[in-house]
Protein backbone atom coordinates (compact mmCIF):
# COMPACT_ATOMS: atom_id res chain seq x y z
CA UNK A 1 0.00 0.00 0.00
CA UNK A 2 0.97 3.71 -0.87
CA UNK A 3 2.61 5.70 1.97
CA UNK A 4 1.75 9.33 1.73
CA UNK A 5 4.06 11.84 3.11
CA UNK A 6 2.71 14.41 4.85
CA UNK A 7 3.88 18.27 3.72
CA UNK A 8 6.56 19.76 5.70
CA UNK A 9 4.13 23.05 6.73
CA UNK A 10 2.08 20.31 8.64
CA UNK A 11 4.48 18.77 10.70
CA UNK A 12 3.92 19.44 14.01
CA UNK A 13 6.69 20.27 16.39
CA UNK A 14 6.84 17.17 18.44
CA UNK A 15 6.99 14.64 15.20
CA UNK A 16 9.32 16.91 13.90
CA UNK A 17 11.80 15.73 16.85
CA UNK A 18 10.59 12.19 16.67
CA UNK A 19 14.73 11.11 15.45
CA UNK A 20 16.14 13.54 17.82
CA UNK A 21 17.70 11.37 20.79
CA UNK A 22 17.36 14.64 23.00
CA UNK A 23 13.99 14.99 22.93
CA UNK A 24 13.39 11.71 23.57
CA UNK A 25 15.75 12.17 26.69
CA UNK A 26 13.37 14.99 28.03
CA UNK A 27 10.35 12.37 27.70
CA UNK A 28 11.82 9.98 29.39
CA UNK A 29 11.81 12.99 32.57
CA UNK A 30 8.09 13.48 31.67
CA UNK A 31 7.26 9.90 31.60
CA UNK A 32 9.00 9.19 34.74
CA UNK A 33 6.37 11.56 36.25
CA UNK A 34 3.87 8.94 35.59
CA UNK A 35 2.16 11.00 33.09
CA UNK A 36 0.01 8.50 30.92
CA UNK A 37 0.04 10.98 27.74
CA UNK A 38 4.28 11.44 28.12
CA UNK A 39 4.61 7.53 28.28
CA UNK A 40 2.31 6.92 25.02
CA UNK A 41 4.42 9.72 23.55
CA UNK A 42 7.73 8.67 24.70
CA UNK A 43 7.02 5.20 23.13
CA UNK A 44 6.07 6.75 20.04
CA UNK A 45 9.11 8.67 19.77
CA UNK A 46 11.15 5.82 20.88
CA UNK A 47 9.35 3.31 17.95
CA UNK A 48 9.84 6.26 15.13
CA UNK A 49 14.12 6.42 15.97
CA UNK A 50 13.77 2.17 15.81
CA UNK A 51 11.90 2.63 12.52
CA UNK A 52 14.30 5.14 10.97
CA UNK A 53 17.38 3.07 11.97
CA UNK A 54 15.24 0.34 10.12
CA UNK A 55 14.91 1.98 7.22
CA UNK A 56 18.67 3.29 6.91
CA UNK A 57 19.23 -0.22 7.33
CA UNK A 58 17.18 -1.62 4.62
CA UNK A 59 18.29 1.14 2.20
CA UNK A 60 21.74 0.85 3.07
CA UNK A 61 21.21 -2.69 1.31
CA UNK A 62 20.07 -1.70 -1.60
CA UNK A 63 22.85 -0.15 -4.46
CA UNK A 64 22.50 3.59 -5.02
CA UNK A 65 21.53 5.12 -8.84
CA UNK A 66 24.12 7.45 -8.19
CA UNK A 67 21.58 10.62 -9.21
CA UNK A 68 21.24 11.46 -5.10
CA UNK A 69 24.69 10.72 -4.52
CA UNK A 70 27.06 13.61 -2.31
CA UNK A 71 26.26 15.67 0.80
CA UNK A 72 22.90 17.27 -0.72
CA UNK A 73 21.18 13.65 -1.88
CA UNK A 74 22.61 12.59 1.63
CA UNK A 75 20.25 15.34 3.73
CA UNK A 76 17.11 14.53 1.27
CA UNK A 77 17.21 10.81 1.75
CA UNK A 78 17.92 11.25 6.14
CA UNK A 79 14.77 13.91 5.80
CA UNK A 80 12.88 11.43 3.99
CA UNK A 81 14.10 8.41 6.14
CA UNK A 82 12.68 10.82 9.06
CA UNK A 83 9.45 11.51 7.82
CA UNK A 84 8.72 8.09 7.32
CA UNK A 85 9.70 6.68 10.71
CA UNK A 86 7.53 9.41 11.79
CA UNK A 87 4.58 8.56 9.94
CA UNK A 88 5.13 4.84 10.43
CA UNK A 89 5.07 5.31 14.24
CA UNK A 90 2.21 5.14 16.79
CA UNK A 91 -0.11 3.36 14.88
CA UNK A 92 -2.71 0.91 16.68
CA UNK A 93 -1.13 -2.26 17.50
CA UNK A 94 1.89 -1.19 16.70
CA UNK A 95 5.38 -1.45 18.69
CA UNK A 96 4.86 1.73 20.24
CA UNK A 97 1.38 0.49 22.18
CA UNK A 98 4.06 -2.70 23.84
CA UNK A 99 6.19 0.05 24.79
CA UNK A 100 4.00 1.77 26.22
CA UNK A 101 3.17 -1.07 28.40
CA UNK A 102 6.28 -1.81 29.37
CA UNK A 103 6.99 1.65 30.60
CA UNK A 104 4.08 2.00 32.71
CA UNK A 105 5.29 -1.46 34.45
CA UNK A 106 8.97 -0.36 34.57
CA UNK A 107 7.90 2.85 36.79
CA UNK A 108 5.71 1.27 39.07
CA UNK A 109 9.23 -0.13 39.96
CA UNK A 110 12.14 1.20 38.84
CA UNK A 111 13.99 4.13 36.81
CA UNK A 112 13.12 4.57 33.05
CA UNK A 113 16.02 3.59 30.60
CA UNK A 114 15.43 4.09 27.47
CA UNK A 115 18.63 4.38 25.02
CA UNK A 116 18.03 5.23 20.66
CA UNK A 117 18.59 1.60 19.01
CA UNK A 118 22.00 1.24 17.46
CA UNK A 119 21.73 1.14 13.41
CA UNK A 120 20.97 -2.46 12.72
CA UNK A 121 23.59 -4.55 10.76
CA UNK A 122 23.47 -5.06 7.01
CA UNK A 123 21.33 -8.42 6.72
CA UNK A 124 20.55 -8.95 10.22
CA UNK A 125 16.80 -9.06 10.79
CA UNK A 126 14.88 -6.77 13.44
CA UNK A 127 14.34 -8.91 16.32
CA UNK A 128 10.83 -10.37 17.31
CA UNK A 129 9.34 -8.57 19.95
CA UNK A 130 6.92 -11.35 21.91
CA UNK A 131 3.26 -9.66 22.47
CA UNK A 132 2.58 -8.34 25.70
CA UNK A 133 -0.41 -9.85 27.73
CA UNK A 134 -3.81 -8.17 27.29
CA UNK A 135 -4.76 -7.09 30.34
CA UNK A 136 -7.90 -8.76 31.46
CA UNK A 137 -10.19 -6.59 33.96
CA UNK A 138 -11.14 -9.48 36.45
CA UNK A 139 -14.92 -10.08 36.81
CA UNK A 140 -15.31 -12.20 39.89
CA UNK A 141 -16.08 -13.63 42.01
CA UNK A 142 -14.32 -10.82 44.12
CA UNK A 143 -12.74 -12.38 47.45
CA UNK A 144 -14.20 -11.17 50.97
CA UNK A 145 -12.00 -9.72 53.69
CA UNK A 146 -9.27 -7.11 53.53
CA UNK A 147 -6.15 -8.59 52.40
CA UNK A 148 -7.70 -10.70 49.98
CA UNK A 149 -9.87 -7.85 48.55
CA UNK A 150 -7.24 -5.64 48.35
CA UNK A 151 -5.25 -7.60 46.27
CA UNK A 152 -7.54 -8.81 43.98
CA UNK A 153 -8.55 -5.24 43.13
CA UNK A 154 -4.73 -3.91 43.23
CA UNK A 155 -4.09 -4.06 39.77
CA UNK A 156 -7.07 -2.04 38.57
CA UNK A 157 -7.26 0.38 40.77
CA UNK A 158 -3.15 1.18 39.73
CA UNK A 159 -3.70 1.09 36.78
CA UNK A 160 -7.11 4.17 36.93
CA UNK A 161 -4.71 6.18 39.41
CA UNK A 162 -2.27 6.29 37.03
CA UNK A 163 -4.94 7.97 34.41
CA UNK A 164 -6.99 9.85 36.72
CA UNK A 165 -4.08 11.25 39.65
CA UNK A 166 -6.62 9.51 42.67
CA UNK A 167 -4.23 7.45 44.85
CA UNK A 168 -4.68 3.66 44.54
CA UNK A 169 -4.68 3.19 48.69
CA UNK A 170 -7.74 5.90 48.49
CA UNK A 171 -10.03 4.13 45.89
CA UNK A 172 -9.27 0.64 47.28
CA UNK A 173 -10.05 2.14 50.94
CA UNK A 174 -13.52 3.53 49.63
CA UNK A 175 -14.36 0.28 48.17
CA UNK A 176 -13.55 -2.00 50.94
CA UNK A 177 -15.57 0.40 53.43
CA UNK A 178 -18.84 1.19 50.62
CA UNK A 179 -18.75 -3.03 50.09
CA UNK A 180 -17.66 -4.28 53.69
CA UNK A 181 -13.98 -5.64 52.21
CA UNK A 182 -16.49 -7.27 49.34
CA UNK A 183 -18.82 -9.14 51.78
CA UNK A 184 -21.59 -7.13 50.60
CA UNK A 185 -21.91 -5.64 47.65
CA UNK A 186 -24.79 -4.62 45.45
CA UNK A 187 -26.22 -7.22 43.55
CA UNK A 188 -28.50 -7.71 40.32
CA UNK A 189 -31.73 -8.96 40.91
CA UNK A 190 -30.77 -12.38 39.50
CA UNK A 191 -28.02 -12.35 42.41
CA UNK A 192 -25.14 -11.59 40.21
CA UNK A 193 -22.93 -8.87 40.96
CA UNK A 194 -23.27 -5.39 39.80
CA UNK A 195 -19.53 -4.66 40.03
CA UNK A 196 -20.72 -1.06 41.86
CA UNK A 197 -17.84 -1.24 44.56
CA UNK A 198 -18.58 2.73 45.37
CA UNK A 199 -22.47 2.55 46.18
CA UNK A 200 -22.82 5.43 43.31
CA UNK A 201 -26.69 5.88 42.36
CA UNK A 202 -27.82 5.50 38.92
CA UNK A 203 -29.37 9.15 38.33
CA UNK A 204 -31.36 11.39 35.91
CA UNK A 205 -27.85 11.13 33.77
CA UNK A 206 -27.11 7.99 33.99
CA UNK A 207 -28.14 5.51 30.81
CA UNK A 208 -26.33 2.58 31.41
CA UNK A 209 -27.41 -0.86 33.07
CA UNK A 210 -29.01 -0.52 36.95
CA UNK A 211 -29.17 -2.35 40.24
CA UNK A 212 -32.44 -1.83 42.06
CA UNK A 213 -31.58 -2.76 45.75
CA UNK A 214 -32.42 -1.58 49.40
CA UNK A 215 -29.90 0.85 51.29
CA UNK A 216 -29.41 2.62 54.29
CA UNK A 217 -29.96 6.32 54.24
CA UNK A 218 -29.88 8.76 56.81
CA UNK A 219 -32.32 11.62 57.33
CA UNK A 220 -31.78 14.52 59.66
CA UNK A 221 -29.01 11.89 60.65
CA UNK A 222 -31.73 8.81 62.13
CA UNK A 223 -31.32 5.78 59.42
CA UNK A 224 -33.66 4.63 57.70
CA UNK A 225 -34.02 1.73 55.05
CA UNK A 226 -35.35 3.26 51.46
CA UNK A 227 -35.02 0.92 47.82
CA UNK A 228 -33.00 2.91 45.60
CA UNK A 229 -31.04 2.40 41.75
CA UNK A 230 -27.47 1.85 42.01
CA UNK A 231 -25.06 1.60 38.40
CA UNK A 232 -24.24 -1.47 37.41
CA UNK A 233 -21.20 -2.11 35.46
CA UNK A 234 -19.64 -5.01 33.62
CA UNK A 235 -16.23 -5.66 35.45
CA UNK A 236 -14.58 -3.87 38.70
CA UNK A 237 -12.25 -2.28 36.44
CA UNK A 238 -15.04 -0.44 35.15
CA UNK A 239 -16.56 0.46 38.69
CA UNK A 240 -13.09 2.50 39.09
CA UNK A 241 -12.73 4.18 35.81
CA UNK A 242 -16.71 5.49 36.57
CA UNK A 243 -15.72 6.56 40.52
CA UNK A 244 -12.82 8.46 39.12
CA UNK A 245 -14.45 10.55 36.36
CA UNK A 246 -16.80 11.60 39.03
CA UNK A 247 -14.40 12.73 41.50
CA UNK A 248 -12.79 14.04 38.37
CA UNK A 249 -14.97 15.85 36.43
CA UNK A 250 -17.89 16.81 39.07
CA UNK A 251 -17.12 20.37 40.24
CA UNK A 252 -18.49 19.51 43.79
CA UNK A 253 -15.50 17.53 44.32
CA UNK A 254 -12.95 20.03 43.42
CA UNK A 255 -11.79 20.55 47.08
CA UNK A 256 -11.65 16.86 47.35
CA UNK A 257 -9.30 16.32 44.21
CA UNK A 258 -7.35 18.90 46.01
CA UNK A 259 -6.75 16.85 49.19
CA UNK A 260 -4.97 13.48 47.35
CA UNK A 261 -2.06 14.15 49.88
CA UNK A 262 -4.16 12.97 52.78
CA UNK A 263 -6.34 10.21 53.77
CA UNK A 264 -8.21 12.02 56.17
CA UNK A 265 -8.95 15.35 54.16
CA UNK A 266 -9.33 13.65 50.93
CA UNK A 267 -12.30 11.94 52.83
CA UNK A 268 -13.70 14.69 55.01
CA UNK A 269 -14.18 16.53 51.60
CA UNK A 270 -15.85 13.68 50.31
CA UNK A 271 -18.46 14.09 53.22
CA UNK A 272 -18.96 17.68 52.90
CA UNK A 273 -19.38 17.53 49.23
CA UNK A 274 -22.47 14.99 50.14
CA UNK A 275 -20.74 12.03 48.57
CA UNK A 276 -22.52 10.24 51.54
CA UNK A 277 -26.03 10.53 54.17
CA UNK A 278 -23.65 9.07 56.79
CA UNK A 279 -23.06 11.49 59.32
CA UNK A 280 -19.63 9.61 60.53
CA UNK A 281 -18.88 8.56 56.73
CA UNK A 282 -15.19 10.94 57.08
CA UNK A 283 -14.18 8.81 59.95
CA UNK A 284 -14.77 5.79 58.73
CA UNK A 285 -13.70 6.36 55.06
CA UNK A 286 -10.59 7.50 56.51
CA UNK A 287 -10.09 4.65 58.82
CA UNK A 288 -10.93 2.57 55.97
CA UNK A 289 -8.21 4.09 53.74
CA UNK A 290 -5.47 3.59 56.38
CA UNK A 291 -6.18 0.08 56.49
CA UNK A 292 -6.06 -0.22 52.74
CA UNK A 293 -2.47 1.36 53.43
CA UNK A 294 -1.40 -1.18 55.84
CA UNK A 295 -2.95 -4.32 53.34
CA UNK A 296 -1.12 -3.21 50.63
CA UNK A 297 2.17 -2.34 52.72
């Protein structure tokens, strides 16, 4: 298939530095900051200099025609190699999307190294990267008490604090204490799980599938049992993704987005931004998170 190239006016800035080693150096430092949008792009970057040491490569194999020959055919052919590998890069499924990957799991533990691939050998074949894993959003059932919840949920909620900035230990706290460590969370009416680990409500805005169940609301603080709709989701992983766009993006828990540097803040914001009826709900959200602390410790 064709390869169009796109016009010089149209390159942006950053592909224009896609084969430049030092601005792949600078984000490396912005990836290492757990950004999610400086990893993708640092992988991009990195898979564009790997594709234009490809292509030097391969054309390096082939005998010149002699009409580019000499310094000036020399520039027009690196340009072109450039605009190619830049082109080529960051496509879906491509070697960029592994790297990715394997960034985001080399900072959860350890310091970023990435180095510009060495110009392959004449005749030596790129070597075959093995696909990563596809990460598989577990869908129960969920394991009851804390250690065992917490870990079984670990994974997910890392990988939605890395995307939305909400600390793992604070999502995983909230769920244990909203679900009782898992032993009781909101069902379907067939009995099957609704995957709703934060007790949000299915309102006027929400169009997606519902749980119908009875709850524990409190009134001028007395409690009092009232049916009410909860969302329903299709895996945990989901549940978290849907908690953290509404901290996120719901202006009444701007003060509360504010607080991610501690437990007990984070959660008394929670309460005064009515994420709960429970009169005590700070206390025991942030009781809740400091165990979720200790489990994962």
């Amino acid at each position: 298939m064709a390869l169009s190239l796109p016009a010089a006016s149209s390159t942006s800035t950053t592909n224009a530095l896609a084969a430049d080693a030092r601005s792949l150096n600078r984000l490396k430092l912005d990836a290492s900051q757990n950004s999610p949008e400086a990893t993708r792009e640092a992988a991009k970057q990195f898979e564009s200099l790997f594709m234009r040491e490809m292509i030097k490569s391969m054309r390096e194999a082939t005998m010149k025609s002699g009409l580019l020959d000499g310094a000036q055919g020399d520039l027009g052919t690196d340009l072109l190699d450039q605009q190619l590998s830049v082109q080529m890069a960051g496509r879906p499924g491509g070697l960029s999307e592994a790297i990715a990957r394997q960034l985001s799991q080399v900072m959860a533990g350890g310091e970023v190294n990435l180095a510009a691939p060495s110009t392959l050998s004449l005749g030596q074949a790129a070597p075959r990267t093995a696909p990563a894993p596809a990460v598989t959003a577990p869908t129960g059932p969920a394991p009851k008490g804390r250690d065992d919840f917490v870990q079984f949920h670990s994974n997910a909620a890392e990988r939605v604090a890395q995307a939305s900035g909400i600390p793992a230990s604070f999502m995983l706290g909230q769920a244990g204490h909203e679900t009782g460590w898992g032993k009781s969370e909101i069902k379907n009416a067939d009995g099957s799980s609704s995957f709703n680990l934060f007790g949000i409500k299915a309102g006027k805005g929400w169009t997606g599938k519902v749980a119908e169940v009875t709850t524990t609301e409190y009134v001028d603080g007395v409690p009092r049992k009232v049916v009410a709709k909860f969302r329903a989701y299709d895996s945990y992983e989901d549940s978290f993704r849907d908690y953290a766009r509404l901290i996120n993006n719901n202006p009444r828990y701007e003060q509360a987005r504010a607080k991610t540097h501690s437990a007990v803040a984070y959660a008394a914001e929670l309460q005064k931004a009515g994420y709960a009826t429970d009169p005590q709900y700070a206390r025991k959200l942030g009781g809740a998170i400091q165990s979720a602390l200790r489990a994962m410790a």
